[in-house]
C-alpha atoms as a PDB file:
ATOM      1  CA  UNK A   1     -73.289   1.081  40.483  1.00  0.00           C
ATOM      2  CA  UNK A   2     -73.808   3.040  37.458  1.00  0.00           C
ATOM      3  CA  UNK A   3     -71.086   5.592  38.970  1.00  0.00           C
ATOM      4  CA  UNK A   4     -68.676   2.711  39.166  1.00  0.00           C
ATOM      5  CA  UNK A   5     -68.965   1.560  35.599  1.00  0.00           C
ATOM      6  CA  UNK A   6     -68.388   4.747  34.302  1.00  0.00           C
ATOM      7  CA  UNK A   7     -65.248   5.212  36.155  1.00  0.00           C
ATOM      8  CA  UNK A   8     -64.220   1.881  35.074  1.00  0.00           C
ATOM      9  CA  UNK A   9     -64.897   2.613  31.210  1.00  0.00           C
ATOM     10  CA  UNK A  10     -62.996   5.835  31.822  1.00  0.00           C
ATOM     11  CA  UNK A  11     -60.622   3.904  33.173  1.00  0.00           C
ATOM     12  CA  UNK A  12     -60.329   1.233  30.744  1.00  0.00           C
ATOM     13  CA  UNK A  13     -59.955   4.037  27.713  1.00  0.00           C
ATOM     14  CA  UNK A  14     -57.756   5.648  29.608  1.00  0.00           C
ATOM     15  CA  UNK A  15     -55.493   2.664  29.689  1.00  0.00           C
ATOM     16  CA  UNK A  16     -55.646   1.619  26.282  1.00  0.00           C
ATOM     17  CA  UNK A  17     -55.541   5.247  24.348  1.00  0.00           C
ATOM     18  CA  UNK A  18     -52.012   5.245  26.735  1.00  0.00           C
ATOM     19  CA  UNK A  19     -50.444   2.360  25.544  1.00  0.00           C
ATOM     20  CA  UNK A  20     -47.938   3.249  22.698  1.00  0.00           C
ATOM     21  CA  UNK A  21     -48.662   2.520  19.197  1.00  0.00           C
ATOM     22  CA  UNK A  22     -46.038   0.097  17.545  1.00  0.00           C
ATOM     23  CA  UNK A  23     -46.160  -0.806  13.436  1.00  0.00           C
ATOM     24  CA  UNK A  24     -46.648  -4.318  12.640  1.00  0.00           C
ATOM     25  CA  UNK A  25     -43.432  -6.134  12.332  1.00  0.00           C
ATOM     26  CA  UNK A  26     -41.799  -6.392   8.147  1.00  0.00           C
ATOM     27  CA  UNK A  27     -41.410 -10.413   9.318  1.00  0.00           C
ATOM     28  CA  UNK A  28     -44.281 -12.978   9.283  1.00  0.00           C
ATOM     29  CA  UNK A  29     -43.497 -14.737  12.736  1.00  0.00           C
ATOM     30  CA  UNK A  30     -43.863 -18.861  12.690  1.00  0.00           C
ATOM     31  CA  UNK A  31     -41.999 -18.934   9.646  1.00  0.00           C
ATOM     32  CA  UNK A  32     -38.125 -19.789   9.297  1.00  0.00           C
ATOM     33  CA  UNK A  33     -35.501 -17.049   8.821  1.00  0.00           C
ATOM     34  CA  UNK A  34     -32.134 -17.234   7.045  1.00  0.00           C
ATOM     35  CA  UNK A  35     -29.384 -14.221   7.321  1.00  0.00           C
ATOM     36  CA  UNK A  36     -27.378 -14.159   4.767  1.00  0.00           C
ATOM     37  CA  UNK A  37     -25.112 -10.526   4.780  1.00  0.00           C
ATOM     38  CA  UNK A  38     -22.694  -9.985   2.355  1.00  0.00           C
ATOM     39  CA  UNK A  39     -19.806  -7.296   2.824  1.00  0.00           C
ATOM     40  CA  UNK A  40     -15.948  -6.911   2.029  1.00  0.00           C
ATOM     41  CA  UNK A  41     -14.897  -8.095   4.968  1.00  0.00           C
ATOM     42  CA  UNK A  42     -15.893 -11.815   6.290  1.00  0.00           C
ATOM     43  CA  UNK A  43     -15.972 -10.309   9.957  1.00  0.00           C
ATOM     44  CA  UNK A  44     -18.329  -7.272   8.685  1.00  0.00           C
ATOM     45  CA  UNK A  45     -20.350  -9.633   7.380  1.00  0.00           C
ATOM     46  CA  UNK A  46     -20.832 -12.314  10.227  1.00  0.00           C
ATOM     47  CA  UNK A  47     -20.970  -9.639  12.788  1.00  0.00           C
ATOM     48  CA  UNK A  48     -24.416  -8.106  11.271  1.00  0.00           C
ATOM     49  CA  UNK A  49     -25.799 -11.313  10.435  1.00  0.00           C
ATOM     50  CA  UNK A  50     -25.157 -12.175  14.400  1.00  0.00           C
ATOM     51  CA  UNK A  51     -26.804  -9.140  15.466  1.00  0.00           C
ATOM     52  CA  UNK A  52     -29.652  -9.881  13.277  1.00  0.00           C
ATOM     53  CA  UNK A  53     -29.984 -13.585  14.193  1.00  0.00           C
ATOM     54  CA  UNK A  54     -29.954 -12.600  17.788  1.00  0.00           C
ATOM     55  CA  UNK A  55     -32.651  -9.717  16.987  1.00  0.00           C
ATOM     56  CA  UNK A  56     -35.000 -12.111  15.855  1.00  0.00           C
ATOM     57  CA  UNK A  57     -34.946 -14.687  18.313  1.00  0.00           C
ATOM     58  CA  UNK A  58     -35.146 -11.907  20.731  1.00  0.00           C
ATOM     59  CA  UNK A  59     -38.080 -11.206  19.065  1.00  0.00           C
ATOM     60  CA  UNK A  60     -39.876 -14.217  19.161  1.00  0.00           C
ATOM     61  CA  UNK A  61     -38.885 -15.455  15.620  1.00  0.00           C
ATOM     62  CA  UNK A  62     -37.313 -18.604  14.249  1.00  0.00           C
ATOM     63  CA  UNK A  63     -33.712 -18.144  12.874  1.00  0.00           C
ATOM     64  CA  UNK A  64     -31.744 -20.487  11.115  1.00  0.00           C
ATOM     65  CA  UNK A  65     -28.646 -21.277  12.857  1.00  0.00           C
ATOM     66  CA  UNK A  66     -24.823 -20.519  12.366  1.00  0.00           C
ATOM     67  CA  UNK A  67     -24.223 -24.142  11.233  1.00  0.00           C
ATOM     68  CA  UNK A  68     -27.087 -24.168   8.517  1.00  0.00           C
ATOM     69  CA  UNK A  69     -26.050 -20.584   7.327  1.00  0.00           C
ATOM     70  CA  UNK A  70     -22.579 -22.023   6.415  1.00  0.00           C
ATOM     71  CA  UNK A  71     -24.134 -24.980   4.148  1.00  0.00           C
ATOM     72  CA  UNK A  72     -26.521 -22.335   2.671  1.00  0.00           C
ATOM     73  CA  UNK A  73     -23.613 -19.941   2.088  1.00  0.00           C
ATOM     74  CA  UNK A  74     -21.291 -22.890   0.456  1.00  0.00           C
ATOM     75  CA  UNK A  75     -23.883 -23.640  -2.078  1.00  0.00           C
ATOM     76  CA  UNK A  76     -23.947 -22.454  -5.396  1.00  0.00           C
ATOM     77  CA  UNK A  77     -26.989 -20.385  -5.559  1.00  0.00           C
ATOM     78  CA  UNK A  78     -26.409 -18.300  -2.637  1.00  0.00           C
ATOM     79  CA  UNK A  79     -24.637 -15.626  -4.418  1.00  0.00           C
ATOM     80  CA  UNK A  80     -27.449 -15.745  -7.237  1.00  0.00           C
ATOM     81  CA  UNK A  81     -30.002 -15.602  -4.123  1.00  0.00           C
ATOM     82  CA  UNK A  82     -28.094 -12.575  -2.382  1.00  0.00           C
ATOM     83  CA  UNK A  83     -28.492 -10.428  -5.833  1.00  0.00           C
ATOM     84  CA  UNK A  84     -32.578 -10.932  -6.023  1.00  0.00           C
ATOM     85  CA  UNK A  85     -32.371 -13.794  -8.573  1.00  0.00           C
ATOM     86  CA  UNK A  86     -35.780 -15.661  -7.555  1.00  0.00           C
ATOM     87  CA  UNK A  87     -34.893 -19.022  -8.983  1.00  0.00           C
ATOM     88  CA  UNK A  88     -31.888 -19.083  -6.564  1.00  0.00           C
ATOM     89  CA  UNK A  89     -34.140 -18.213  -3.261  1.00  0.00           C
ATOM     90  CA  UNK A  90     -36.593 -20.941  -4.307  1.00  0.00           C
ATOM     91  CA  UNK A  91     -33.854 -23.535  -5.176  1.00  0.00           C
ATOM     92  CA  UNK A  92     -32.244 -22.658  -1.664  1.00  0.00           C
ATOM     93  CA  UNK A  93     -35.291 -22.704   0.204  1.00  0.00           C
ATOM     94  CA  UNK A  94     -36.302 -26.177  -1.068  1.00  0.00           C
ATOM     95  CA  UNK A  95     -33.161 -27.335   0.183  1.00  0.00           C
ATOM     96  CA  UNK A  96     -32.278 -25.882   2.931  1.00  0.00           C
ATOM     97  CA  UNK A  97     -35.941 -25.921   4.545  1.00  0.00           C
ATOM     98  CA  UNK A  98     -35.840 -22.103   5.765  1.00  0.00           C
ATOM     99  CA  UNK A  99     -39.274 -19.852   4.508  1.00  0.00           C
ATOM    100  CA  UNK A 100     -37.706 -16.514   4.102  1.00  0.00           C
ATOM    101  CA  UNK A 101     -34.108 -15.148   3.173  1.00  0.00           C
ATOM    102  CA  UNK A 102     -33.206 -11.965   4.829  1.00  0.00           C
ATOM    103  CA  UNK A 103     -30.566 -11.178   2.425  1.00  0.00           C
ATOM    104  CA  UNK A 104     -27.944  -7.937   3.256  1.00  0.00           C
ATOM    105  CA  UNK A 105     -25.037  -6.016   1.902  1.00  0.00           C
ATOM    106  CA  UNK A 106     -23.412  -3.732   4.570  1.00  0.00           C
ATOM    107  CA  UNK A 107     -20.698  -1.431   3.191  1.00  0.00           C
ATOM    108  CA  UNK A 108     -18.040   0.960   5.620  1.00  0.00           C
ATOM    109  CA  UNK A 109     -16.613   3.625   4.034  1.00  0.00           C
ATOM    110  CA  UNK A 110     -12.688   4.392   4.977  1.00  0.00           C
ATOM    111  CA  UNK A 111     -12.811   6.429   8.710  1.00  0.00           C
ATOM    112  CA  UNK A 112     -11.769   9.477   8.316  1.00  0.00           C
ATOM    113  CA  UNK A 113      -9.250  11.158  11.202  1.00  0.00           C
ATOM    114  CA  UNK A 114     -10.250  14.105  12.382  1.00  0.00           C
ATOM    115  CA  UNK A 115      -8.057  16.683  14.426  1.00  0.00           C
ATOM    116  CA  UNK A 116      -8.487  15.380  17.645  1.00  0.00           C
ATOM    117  CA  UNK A 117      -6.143  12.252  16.494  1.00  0.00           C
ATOM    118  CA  UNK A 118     -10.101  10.232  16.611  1.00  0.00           C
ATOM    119  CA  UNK A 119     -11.476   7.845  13.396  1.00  0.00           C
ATOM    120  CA  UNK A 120     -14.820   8.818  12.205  1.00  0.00           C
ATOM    121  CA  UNK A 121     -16.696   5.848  10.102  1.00  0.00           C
ATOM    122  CA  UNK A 122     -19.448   5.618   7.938  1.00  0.00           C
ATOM    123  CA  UNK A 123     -21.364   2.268   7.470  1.00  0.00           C
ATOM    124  CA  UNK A 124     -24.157   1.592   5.209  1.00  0.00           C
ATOM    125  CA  UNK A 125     -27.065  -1.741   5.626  1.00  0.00           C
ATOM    126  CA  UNK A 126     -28.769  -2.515   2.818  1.00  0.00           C
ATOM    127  CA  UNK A 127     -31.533  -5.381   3.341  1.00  0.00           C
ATOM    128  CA  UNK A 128     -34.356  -7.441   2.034  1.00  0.00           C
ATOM    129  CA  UNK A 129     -36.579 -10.028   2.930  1.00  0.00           C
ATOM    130  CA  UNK A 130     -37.721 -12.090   0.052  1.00  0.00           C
ATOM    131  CA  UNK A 131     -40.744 -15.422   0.908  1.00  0.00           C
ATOM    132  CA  UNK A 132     -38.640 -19.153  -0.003  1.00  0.00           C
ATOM    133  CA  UNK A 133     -42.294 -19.905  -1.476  1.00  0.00           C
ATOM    134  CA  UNK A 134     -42.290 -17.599  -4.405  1.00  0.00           C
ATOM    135  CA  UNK A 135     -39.516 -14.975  -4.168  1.00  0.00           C
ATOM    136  CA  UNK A 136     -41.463 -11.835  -3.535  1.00  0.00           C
ATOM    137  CA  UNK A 137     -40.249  -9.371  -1.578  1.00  0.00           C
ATOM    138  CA  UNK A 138     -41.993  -8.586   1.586  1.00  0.00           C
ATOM    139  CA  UNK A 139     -39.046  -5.685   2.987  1.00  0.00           C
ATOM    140  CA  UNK A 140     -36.760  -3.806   1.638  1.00  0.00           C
ATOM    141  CA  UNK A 141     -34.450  -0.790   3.920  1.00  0.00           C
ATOM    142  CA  UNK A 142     -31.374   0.714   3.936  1.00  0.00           C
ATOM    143  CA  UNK A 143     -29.927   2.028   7.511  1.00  0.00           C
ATOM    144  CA  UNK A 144     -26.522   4.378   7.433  1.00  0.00           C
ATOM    145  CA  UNK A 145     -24.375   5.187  10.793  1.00  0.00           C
ATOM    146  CA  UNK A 146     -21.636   7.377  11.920  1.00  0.00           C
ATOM    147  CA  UNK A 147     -19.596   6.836  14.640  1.00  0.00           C
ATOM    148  CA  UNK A 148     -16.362   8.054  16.422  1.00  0.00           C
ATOM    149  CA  UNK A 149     -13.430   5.759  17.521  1.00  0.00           C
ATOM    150  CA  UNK A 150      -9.914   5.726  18.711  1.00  0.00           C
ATOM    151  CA  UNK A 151      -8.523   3.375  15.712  1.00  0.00           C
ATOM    152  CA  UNK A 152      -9.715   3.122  11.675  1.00  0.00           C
ATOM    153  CA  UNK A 153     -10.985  -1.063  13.064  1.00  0.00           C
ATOM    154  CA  UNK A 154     -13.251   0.358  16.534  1.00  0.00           C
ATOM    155  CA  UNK A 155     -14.855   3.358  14.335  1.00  0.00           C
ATOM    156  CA  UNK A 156     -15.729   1.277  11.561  1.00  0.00           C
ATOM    157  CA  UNK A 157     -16.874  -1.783  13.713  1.00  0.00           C
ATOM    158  CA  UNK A 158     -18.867   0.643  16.035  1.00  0.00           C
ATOM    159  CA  UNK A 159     -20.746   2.240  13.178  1.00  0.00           C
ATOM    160  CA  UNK A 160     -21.444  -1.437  11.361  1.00  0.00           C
ATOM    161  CA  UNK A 161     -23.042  -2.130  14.758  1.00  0.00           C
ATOM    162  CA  UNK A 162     -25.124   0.685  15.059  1.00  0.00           C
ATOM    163  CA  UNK A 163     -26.359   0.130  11.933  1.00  0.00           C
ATOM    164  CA  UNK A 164     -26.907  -3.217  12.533  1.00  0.00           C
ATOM    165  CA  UNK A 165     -29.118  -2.575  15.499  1.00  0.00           C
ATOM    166  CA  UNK A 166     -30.818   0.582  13.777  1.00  0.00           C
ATOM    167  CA  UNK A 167     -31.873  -1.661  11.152  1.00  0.00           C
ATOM    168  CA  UNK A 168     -33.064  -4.940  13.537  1.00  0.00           C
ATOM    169  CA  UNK A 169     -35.170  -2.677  15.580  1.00  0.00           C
ATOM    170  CA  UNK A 170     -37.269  -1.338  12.617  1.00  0.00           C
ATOM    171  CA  UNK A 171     -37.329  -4.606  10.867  1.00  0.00           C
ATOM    172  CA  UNK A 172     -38.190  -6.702  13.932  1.00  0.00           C
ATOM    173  CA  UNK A 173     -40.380  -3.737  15.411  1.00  0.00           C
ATOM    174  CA  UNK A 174     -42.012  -2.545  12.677  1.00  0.00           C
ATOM    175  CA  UNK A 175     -40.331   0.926  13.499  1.00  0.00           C
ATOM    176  CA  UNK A 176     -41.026   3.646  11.358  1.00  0.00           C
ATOM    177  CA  UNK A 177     -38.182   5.077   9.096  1.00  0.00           C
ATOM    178  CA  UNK A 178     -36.881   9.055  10.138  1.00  0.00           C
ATOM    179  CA  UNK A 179     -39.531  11.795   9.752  1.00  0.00           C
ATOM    180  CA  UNK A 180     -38.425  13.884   6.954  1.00  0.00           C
ATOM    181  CA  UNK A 181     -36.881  17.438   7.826  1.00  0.00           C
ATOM    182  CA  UNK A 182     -39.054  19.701   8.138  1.00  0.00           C
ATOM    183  CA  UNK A 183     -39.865  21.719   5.491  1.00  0.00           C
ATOM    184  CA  UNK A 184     -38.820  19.189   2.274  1.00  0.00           C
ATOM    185  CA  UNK A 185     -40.995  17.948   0.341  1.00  0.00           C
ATOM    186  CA  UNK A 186     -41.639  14.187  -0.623  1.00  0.00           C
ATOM    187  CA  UNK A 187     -40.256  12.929  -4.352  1.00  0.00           C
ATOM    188  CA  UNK A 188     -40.904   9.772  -5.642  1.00  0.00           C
ATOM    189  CA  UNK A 189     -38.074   8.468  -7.630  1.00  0.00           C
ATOM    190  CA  UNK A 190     -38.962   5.653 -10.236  1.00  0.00           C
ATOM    191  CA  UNK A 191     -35.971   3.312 -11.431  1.00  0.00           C
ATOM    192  CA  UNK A 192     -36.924   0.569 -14.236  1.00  0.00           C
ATOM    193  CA  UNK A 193     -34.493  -1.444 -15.913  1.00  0.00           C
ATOM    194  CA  UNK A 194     -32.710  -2.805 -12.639  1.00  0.00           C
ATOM    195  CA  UNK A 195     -31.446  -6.324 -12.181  1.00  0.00           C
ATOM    196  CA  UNK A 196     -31.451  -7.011  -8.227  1.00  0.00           C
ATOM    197  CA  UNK A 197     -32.293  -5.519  -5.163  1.00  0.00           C
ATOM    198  CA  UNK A 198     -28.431  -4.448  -4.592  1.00  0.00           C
ATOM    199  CA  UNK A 199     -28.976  -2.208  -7.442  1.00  0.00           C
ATOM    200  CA  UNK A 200     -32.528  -0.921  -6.255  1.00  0.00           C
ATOM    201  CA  UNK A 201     -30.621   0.114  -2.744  1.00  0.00           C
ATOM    202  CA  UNK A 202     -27.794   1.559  -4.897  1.00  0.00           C
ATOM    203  CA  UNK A 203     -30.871   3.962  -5.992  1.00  0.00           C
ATOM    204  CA  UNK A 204     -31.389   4.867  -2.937  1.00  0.00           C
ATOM    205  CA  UNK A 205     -27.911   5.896  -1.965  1.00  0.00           C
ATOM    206  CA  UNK A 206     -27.453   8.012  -4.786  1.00  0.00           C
ATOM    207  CA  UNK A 207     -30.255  10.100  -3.932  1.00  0.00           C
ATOM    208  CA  UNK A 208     -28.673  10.481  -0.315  1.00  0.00           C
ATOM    209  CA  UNK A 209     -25.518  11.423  -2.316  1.00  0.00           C
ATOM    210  CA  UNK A 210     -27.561  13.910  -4.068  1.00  0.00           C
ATOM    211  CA  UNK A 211     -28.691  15.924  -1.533  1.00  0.00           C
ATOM    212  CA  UNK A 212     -31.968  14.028  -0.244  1.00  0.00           C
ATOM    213  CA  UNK A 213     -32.502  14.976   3.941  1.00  0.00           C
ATOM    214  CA  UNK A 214     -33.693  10.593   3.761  1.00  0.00           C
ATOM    215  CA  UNK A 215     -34.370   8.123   1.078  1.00  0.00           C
ATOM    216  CA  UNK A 216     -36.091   5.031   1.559  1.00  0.00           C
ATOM    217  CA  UNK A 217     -36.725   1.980  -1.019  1.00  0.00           C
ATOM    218  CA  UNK A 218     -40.096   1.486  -1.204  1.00  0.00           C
ATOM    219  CA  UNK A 219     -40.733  -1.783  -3.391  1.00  0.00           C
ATOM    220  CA  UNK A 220     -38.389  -3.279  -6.188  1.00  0.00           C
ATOM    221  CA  UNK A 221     -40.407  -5.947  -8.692  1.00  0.00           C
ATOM    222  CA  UNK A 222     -40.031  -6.399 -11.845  1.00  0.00           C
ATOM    223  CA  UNK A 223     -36.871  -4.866 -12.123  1.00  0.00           C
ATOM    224  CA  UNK A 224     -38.183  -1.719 -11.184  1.00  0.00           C
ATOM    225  CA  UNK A 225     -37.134   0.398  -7.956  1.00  0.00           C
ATOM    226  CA  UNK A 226     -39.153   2.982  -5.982  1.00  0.00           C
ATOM    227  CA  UNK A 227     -38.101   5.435  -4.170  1.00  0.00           C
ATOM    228  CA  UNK A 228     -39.430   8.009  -1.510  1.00  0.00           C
ATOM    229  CA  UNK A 229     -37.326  10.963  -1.221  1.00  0.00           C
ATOM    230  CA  UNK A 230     -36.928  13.829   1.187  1.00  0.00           C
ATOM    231  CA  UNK A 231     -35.477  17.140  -1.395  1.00  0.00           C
ATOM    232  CA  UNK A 232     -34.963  20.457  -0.260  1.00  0.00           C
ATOM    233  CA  UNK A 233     -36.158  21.412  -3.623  1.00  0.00           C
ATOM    234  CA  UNK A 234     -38.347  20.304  -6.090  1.00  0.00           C
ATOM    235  CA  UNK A 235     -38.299  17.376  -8.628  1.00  0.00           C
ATOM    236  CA  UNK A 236     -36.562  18.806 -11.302  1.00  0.00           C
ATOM    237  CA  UNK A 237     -33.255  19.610  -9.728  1.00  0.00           C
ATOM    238  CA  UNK A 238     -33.813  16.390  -7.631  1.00  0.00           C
ATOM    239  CA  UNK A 239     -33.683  14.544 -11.399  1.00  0.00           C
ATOM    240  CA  UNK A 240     -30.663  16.422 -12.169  1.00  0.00           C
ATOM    241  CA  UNK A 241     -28.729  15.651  -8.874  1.00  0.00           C
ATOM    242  CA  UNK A 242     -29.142  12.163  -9.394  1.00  0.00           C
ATOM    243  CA  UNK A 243     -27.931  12.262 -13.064  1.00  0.00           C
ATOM    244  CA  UNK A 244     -25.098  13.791 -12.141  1.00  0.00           C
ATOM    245  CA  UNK A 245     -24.472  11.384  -9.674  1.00  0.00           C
ATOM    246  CA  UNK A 246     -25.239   8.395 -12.407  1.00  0.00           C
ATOM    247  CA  UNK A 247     -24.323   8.522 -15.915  1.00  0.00           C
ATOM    248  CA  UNK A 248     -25.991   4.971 -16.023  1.00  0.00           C
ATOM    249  CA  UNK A 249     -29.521   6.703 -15.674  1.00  0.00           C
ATOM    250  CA  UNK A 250     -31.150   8.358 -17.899  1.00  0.00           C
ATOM    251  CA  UNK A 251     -34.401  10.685 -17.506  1.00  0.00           C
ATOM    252  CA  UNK A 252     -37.958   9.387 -18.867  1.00  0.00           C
ATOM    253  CA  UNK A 253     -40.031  11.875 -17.694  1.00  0.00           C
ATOM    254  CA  UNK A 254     -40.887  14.135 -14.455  1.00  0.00           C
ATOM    255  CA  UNK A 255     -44.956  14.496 -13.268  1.00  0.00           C
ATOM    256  CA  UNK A 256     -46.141  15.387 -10.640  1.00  0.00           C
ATOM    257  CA  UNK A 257     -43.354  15.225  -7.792  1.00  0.00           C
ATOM    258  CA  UNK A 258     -42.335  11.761  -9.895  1.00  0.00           C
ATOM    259  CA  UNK A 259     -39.556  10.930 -11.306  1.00  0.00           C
ATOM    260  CA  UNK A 260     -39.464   8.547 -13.805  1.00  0.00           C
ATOM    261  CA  UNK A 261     -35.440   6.773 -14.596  1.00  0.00           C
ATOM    262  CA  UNK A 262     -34.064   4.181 -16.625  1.00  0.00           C
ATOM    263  CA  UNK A 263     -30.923   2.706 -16.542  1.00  0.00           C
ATOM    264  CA  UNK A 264     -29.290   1.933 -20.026  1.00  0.00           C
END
């Protein structure tokens, strides 16, 4: 007998130091999603927020339907509420009855055509996830991806999808952003003076524009943004990439692998 609970202990550790290890999801389930994406194009927009609505249900979560979304969208706060404005998410929450806005902004860059006669586009997800109770932010991301097509419309709808579903699998499984490459060191980057969570992901995407191997919003309260970010180099010419990059900035002070920024 005593032979047969060890091997069943064994077993039992066995089985559970095998299963895999998944991060706790960004969303509190039980509680009532909007999707609200904003983009240049109508059809960008309703194609991630369909992608992310069906991600979440998927998921086990509660989504607010097509129908609702329209009313919320129609109403005057929304584009307050899709800029960070907290007044705005707790106005629409009270009357709309959802408990947290997922708010995005997805952006596709004009595909390039290479010399194959093929379209190559670039689409960048900016999100957050703000509580209809008080406002506060609970998740913040930004996904980018490239991908190849036959015409300008399939590359860039392709890589809005991608992103898209890059972006609901981390949010809904609690997936970890990209290791860093290896080698570069971590920065933080420290933005004050910002005025809504599109700006605090603009932060982010002029560090990738600077050079940074990933860059990944961190928290943005109180109008202040932070950054972790992946530089082949040290914090100093990471400051001065981004400066270049942003004549709205302006340096406070660098300390220990921080950055501190302002924007005038």
């Amino acid at each position: 007998m005593r032979t047969t609970r060890s091997g069943l202990l064994l077993a039992l550790l066995f089985a559970f130091t095998a299963l895999p290890l998944h991060a706790e999801s960004a969303l509190p389930k039980g509680k009532s999603v909007a999707v609200l994406v904003r983009s240049a194009s109508a059809q960008h927009g309703t194609t991630v927020e369909a992608i992310l609505i069906r991600a979440l249900l998927d998921g086990g979560f509660r989504a607010v339907d097509q129908r609702q979304l329209e009313r919320i969208r129609q109403a005057k706060a929304a584009a307050l509420a899709l800029d960070g404005d907290v007044e705005a998410i707790l106005e629409l929450s009270r009357s709309f009855g959802f408990q947290v806005l997922l708010s995005g902004r997805a952006e596709v860059a004009p595909p390039v055509r290479n010399e194959f006669g093929l379209f190559t586009a670039t689409a960048d997800l900016a999100v957050s996830a703000c509580l209809g109770s008080n406002g506060r932010q609970i998740y913040a991301d930004a996904t980018t991806a490239k991908e190849i097509g036959y015409t300008a419309a399939e590359a860039a709808q392709k890589a809005l999808e991608a992103a898209a579903r890059q972006e609901a699998k981390r949010m809904i499984e609690g997936a970890p952003a990209e290791a860093a490459k290896a080698g570069a060191p971590t920065v933080t980057v420290e933005v004050s003076g910002l005025r809504s969570f599109v700006e605090a992901h603009g932060i982010v995407e002029s560090c990738n524009r600077a050079g940074a191997a990933s860059a990944r919003l961190d928290r943005f309260s109180g109008g202040v943004a932070v950054v972790s970010v992946s530089f082949p180099g040290d914090a100093q010419a990471l400051a001065q990439a981004i400066l270049k990059q942003r004549s709205d900035l302006a340096l406070e002070g660098i300390e220990a692998g921080r950055i501190r920024l302002i924007r005038r």
